[in-house]
Protein backbone atom coordinates (compact mmCIF):
# COMPACT_ATOMS: atom_id res chain seq x y z
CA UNK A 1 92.44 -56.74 2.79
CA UNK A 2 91.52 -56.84 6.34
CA UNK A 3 90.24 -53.58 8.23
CA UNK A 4 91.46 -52.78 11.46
CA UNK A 5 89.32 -51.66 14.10
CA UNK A 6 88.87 -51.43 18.15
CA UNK A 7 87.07 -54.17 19.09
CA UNK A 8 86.43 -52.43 22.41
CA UNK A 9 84.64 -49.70 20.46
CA UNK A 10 82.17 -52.30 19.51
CA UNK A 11 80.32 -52.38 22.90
CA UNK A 12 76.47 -52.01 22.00
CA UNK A 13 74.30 -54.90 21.72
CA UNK A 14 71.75 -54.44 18.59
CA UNK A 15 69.74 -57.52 17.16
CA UNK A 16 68.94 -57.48 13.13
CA UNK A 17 65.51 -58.45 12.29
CA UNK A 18 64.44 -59.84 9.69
CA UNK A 19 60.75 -59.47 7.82
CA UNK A 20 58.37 -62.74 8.13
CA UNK A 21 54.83 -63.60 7.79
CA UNK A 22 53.39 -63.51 11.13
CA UNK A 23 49.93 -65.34 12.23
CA UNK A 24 48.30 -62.40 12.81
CA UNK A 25 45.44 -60.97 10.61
CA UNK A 26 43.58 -57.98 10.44
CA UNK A 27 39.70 -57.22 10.14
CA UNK A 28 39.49 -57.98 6.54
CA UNK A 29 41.84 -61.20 6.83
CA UNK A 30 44.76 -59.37 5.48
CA UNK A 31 48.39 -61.01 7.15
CA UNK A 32 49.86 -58.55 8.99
CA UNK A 33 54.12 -58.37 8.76
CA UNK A 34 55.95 -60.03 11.83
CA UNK A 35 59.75 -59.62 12.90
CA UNK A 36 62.03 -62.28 13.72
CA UNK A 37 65.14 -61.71 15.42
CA UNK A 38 68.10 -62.64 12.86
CA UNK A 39 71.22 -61.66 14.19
CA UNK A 40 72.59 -60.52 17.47
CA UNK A 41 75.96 -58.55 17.44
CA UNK A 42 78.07 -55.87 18.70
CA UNK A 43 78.02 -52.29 17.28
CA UNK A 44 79.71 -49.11 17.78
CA UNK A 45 77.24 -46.72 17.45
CA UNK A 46 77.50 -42.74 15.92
CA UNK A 47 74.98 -40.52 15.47
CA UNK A 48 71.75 -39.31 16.93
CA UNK A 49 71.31 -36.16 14.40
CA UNK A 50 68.01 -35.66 13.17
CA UNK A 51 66.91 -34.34 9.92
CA UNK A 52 63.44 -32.62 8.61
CA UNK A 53 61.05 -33.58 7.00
CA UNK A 54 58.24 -32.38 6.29
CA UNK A 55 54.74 -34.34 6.97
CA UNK A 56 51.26 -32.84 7.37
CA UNK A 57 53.19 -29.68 7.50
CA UNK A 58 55.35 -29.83 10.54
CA UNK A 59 58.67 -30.30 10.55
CA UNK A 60 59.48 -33.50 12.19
CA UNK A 61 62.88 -34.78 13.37
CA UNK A 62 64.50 -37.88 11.97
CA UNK A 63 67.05 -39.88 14.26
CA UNK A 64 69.59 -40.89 11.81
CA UNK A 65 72.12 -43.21 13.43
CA UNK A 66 75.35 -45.35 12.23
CA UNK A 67 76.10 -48.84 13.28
CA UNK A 68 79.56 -49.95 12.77
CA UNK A 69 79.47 -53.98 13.22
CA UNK A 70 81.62 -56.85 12.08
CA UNK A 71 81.27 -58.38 9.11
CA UNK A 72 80.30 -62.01 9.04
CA UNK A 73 78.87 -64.50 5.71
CA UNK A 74 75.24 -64.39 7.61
CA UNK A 75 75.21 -60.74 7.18
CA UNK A 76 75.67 -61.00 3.13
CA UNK A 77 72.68 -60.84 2.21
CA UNK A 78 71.09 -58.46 4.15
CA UNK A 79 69.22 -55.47 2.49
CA UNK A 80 67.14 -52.40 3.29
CA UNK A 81 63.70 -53.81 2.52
CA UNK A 82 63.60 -56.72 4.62
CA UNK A 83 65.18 -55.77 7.62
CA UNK A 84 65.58 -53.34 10.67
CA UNK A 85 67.42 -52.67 13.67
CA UNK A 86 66.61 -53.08 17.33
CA UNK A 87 68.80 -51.15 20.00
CA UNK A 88 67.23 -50.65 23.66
CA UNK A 89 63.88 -51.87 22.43
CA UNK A 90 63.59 -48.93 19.67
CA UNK A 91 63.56 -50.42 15.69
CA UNK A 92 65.69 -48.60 13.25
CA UNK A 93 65.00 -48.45 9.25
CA UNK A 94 67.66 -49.45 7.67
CA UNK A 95 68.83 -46.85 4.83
CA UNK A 96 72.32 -47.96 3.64
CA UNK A 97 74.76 -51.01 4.14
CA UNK A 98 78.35 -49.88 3.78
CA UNK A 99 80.72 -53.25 3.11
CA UNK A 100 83.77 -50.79 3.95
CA UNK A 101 85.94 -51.23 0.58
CA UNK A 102 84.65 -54.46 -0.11
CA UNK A 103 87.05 -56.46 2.55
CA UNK A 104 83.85 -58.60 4.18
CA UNK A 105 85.49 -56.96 7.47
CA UNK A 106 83.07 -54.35 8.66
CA UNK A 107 79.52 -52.87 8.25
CA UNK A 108 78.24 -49.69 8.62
CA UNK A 109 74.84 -49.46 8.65
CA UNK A 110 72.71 -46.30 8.63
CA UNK A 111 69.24 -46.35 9.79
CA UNK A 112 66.46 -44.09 10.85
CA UNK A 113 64.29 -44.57 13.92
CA UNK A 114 60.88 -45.72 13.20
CA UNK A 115 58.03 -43.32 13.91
């Protein structure tokens, strides 16, 4: 089963990264985590709300947003561990991948903007 969506709804570039060993090493020789850019697509993008939470006391805002994008075989195997989001040169946690009822059609993932 195929979904049906606007394709002219999908109008935001965002780039998936993906979690790699970089050459860089801190002062005790430690190697620090690098990002490599996996996958560039279009999105549709929803969102912006932020949630509390609460660190060193304060109430903080959380920008929570959704990213509808086609689904294609690259994007299979993505998870929430080892990759993030980058949209107008701000990274995004990833949260949750939504495969929309299981048709390998579209993607909605949520993410969180990094602190």
């Amino acid at each position: 089963m195929k979904l049906e969506t606007d394709v002219g709804r999908l109008n935001k570039r965002i780039t998936i990264q993906q979690l790699s060993a970089a050459d860089e090493f801190d002062t005790i020789g430690n190697q620090l985590p690098g990002w490599t850019d996996y996958h560039s697509c279009w999105a549709a993008i929803t969102g912006g709300k932020g949630s509390e939470s609460q660190q060193a006391r304060e109430p903080k805002q959380k920008v929570e947003k959704n990213f509808k994008i086609r689904y294609c075989a690259k994007l299979e195997n993505i998870n929430d561990i080892n990759y993030r989001i980058k949209y107008k040169n701000q990274y995004y946690d990833i949260k949750d991948i939504d495969n929309i009822s299981e048709a390998d059609s579209l993607l909605i993932i949520r993410a969180v903007l990094e602190d």
